[in-house]
N, C-alpha and C. Protein backbone atom coordinates (compact mmCIF):
# COMPACT_ATOMS: atom_id res chain seq x y z
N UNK A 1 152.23 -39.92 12.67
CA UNK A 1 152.90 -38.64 12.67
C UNK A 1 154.34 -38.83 13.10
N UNK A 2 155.15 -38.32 12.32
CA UNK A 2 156.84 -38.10 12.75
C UNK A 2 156.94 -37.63 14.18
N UNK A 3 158.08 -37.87 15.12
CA UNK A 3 158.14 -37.58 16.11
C UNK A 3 159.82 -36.83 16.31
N UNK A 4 159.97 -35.79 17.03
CA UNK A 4 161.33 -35.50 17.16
C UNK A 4 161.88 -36.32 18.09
N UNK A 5 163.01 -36.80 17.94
CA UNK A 5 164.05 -37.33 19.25
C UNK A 5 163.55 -36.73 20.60
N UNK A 6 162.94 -36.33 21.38
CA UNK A 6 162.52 -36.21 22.57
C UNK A 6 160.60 -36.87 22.22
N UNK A 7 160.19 -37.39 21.19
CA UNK A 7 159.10 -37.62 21.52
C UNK A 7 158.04 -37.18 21.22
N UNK A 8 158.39 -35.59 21.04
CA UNK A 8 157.26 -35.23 20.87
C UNK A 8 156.67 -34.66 19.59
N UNK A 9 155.24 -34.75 19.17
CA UNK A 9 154.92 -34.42 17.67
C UNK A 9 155.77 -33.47 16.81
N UNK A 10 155.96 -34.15 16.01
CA UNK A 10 156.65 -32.88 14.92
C UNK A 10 155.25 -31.97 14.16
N UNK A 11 155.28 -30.71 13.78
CA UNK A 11 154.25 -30.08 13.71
C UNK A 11 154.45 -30.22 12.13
N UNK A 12 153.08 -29.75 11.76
CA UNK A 12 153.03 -29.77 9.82
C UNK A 12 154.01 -28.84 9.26
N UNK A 13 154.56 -27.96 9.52
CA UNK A 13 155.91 -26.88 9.06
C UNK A 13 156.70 -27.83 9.65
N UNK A 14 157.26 -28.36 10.53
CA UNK A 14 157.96 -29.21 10.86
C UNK A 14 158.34 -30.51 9.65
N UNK A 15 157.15 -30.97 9.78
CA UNK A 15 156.99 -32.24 8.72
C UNK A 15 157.94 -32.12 7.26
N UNK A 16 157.33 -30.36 6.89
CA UNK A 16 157.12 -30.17 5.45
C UNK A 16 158.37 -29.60 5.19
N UNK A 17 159.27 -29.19 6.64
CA UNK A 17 160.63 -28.62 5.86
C UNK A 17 161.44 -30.12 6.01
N UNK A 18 161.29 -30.79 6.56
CA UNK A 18 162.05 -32.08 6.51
C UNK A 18 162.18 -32.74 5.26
N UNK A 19 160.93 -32.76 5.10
CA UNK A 19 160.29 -33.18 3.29
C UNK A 19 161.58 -32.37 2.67
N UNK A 20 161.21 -31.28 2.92
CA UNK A 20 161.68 -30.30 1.46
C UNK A 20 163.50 -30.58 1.39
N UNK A 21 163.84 -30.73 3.23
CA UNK A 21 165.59 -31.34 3.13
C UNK A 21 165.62 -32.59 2.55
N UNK A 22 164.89 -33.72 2.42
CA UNK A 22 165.11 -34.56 2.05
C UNK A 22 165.22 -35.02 0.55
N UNK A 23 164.80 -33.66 -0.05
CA UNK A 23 163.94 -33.97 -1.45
C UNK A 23 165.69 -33.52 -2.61
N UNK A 24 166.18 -32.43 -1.30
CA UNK A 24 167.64 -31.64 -1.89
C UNK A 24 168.73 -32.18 -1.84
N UNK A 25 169.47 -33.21 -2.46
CA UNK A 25 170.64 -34.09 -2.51
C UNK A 25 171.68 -33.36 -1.98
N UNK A 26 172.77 -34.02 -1.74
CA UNK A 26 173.93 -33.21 -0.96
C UNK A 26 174.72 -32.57 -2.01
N UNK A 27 175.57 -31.66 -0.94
CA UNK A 27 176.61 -31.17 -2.26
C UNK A 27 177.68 -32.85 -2.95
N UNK A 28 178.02 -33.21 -1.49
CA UNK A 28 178.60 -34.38 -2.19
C UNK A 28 177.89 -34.97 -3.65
N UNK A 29 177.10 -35.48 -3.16
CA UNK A 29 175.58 -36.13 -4.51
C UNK A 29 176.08 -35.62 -5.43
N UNK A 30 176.00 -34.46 -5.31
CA UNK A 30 176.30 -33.68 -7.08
C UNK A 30 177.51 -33.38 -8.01
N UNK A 31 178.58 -33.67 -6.60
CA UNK A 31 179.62 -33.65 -7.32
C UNK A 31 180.10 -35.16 -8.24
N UNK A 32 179.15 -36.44 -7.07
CA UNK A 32 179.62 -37.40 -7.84
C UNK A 32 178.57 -37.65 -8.93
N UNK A 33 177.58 -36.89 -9.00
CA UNK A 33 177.13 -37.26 -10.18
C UNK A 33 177.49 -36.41 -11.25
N UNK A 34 178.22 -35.29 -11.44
CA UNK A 34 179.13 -34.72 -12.50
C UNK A 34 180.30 -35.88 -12.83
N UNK A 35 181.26 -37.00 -12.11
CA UNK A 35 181.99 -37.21 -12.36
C UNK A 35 181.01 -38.62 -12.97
N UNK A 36 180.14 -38.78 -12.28
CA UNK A 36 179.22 -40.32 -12.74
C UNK A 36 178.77 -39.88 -14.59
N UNK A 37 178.68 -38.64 -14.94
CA UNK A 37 177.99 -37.95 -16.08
C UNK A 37 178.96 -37.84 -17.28
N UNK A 38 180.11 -37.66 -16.36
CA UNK A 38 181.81 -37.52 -17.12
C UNK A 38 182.01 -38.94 -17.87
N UNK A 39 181.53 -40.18 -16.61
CA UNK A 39 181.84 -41.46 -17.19
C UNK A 39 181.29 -41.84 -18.48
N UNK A 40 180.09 -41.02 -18.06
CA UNK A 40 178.91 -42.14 -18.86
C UNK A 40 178.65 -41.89 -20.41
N UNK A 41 179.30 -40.24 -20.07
CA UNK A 41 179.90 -39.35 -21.81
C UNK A 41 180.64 -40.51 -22.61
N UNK A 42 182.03 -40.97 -21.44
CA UNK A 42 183.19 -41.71 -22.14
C UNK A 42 182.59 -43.33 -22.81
N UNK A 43 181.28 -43.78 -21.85
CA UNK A 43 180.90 -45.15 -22.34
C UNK A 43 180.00 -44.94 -23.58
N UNK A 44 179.35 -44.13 -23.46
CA UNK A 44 178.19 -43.65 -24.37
C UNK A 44 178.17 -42.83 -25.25
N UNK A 45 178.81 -41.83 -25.44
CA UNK A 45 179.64 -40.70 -26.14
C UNK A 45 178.45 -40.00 -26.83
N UNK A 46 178.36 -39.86 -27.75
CA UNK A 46 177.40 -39.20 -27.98
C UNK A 46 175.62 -38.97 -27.74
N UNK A 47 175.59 -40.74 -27.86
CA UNK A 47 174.35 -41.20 -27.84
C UNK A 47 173.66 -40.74 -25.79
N UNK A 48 174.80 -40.58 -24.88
CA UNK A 48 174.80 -39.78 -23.76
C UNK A 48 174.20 -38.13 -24.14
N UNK A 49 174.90 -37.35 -24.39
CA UNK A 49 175.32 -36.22 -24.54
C UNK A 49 174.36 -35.53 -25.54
N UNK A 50 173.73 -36.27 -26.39
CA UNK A 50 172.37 -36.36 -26.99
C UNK A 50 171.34 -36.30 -26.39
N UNK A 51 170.93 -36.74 -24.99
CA UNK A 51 169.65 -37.16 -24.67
C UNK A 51 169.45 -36.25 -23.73
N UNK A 52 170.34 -35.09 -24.10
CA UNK A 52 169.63 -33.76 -23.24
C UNK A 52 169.10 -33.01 -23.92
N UNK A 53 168.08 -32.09 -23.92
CA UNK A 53 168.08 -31.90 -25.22
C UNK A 53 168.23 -30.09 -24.89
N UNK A 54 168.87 -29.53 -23.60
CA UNK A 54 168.72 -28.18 -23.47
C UNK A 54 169.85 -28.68 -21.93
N UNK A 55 170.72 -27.54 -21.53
CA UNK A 55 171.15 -27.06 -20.53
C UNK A 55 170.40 -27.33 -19.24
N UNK A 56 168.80 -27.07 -19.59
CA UNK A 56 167.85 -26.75 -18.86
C UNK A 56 168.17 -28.26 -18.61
N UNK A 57 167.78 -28.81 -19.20
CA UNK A 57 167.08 -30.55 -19.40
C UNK A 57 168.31 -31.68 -18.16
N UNK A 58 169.83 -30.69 -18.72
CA UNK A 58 170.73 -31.64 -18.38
C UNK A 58 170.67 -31.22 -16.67
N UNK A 59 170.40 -30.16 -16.40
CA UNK A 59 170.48 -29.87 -14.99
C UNK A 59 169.76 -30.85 -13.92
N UNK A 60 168.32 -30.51 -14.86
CA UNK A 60 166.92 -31.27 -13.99
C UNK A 60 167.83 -32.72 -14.11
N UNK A 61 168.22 -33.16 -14.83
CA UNK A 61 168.24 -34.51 -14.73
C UNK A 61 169.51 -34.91 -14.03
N UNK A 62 170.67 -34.27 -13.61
CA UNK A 62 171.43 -34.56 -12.78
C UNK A 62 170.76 -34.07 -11.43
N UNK A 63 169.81 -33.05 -11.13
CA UNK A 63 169.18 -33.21 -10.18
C UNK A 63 168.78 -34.38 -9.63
N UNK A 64 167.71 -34.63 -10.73
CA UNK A 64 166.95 -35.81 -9.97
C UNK A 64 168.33 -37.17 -9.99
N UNK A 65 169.12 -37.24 -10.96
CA UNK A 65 170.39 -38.47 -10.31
C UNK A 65 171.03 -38.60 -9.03
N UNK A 66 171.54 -37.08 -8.91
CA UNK A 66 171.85 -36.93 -7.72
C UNK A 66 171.02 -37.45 -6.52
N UNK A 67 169.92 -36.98 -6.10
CA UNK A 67 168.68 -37.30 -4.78
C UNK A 67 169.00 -38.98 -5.25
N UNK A 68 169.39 -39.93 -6.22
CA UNK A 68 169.55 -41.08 -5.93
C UNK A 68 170.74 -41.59 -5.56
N UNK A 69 172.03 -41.00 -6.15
CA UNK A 69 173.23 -41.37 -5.72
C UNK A 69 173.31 -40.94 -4.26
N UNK A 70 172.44 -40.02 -3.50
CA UNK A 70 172.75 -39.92 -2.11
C UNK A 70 172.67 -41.12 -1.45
N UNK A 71 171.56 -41.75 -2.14
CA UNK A 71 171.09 -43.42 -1.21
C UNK A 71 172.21 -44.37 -1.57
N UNK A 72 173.08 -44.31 -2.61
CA UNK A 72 174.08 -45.76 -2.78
C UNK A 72 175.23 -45.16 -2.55
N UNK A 73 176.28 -46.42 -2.35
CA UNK A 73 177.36 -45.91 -1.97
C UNK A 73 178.33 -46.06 -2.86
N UNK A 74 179.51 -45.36 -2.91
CA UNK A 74 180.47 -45.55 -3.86
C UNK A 74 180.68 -47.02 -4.59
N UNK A 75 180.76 -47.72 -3.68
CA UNK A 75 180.64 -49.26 -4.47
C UNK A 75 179.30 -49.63 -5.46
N UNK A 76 178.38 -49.22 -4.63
CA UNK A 76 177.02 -49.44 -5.53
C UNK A 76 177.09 -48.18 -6.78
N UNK A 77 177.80 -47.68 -6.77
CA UNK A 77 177.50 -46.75 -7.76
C UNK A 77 178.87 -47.32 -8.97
N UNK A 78 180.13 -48.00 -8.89
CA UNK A 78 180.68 -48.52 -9.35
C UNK A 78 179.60 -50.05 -10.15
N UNK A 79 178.91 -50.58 -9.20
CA UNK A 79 177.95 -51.98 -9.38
C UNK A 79 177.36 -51.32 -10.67
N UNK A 80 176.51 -49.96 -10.57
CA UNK A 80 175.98 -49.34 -11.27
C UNK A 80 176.51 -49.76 -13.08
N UNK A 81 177.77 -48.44 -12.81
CA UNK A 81 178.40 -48.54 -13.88
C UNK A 81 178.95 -49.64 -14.73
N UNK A 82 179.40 -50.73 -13.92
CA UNK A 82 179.60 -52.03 -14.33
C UNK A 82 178.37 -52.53 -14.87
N UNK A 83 177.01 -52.41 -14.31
CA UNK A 83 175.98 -53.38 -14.57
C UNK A 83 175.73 -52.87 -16.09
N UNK A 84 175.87 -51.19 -16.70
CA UNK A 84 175.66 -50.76 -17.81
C UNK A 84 176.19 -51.35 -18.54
N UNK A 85 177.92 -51.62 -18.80
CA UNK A 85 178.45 -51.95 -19.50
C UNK A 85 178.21 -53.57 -19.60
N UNK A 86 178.30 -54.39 -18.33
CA UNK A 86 177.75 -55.65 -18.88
C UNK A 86 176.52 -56.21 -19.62
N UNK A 87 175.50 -55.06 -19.32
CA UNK A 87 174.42 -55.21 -20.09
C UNK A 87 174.60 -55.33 -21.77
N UNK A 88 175.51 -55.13 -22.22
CA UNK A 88 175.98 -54.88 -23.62
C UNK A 88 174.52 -54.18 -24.68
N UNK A 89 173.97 -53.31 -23.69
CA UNK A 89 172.87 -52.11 -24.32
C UNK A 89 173.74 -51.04 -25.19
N UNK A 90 173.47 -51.01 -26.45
CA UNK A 90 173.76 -49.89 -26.85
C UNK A 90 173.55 -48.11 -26.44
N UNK A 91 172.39 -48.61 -26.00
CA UNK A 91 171.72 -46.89 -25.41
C UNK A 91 171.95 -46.67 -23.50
N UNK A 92 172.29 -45.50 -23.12
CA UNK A 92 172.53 -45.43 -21.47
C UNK A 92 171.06 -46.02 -20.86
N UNK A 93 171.79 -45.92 -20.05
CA UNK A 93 170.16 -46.56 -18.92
C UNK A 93 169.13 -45.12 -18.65
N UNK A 94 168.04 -45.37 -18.22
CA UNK A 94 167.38 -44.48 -17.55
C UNK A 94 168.08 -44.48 -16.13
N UNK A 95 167.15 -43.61 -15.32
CA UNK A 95 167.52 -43.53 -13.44
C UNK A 95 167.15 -44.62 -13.21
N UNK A 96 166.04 -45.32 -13.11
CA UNK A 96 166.01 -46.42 -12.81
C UNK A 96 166.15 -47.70 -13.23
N UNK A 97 166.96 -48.08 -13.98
CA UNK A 97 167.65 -48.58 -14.31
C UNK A 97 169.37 -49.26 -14.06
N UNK A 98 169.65 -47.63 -13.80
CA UNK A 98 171.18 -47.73 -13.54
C UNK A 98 170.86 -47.91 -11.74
N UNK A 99 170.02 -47.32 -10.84
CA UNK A 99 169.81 -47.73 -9.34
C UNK A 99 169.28 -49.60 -9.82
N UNK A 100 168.94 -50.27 -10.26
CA UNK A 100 168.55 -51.50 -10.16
C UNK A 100 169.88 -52.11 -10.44
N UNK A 101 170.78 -51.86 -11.65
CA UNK A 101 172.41 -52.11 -11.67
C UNK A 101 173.07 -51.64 -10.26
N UNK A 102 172.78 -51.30 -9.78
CA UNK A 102 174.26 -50.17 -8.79
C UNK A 102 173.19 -51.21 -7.40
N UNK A 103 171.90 -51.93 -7.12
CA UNK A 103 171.94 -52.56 -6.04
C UNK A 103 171.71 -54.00 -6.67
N UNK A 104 172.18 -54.26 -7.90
CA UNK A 104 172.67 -55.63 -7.86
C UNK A 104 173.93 -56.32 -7.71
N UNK A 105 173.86 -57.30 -6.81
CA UNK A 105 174.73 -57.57 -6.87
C UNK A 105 175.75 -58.25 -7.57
N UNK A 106 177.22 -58.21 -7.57
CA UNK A 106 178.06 -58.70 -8.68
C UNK A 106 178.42 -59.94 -8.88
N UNK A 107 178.30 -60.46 -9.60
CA UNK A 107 178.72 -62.21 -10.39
C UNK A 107 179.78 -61.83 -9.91
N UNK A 108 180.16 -62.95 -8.94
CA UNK A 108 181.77 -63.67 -8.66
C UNK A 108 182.26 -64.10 -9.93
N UNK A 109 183.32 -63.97 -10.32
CA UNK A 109 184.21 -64.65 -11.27
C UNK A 109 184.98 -65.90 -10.76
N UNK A 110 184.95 -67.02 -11.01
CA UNK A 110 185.64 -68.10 -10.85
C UNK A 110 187.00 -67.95 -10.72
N UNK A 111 187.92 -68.01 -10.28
CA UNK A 111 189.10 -67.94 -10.48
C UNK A 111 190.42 -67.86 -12.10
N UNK A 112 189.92 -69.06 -12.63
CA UNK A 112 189.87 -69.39 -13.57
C UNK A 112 189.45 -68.81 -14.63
N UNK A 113 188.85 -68.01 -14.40
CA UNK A 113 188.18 -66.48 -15.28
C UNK A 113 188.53 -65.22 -14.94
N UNK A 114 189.65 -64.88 -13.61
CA UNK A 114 190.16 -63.72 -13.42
C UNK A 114 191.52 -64.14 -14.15
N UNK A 115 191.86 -63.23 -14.90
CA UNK A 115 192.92 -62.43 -15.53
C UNK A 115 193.51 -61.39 -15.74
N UNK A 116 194.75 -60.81 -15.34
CA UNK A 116 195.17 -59.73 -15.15
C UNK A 116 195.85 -59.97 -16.35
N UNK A 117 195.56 -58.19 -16.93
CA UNK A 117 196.54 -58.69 -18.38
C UNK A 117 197.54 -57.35 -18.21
């Protein structure tokens, strides 16, 4: 059983509104997943913007993106976006997918292979 910071039992209404905060992504979350949604239009363009198939559809599903972008951090969510495009997949990722990109980590480039152009 969960315990509050002094120790003592957290009660089942207790438990279950914690649940229910935890389940609701932040406002932050959502804003970066509108701008994460913005990107993924520009990489994917249609074949993105397609795979909603209702207003309804696109909401739920930045919902549920969001409750994941709360857990990574701006860098991992950059890892993310990078890992899509290096994948050289024609089609966007699912959610889990793009969280397995965004906590992998990134191939060093040799020196000799960085180029600023």
């Amino acid at each position: 059983m969960q315990t509050k910071n002094n120790n003592q039992p957290l009660s089942p209404t207790q438990s279950l509104a914690n649940l229910r905060n935890s389940m609701v992504p932040s406002r932050e979350a959502m804003e970066q997943v509108d701008q994460l949604f913005a990107r993924m239009m520009a990489i994917y363009q249609r074949l993105w913007t397609e795979s909603f198939s209702s207003l309804d559809a696109l909401s739920l599903t930045k919902f549920e993106w969001a409750k994941q972008i709360d857990r990574l951090s701006p860098v991992q969510i950059e890892q993310g976006i990078q890992g899509c495009i290096d994948s050289g997949e024609k089609y966007p990722p699912t959610l889990p997918l793009f969280v397995k990109y965004a906590k992998t980590e990134p191939e060093i480039l040799p020196k000799s292979r960085r180029k600023v152009y």
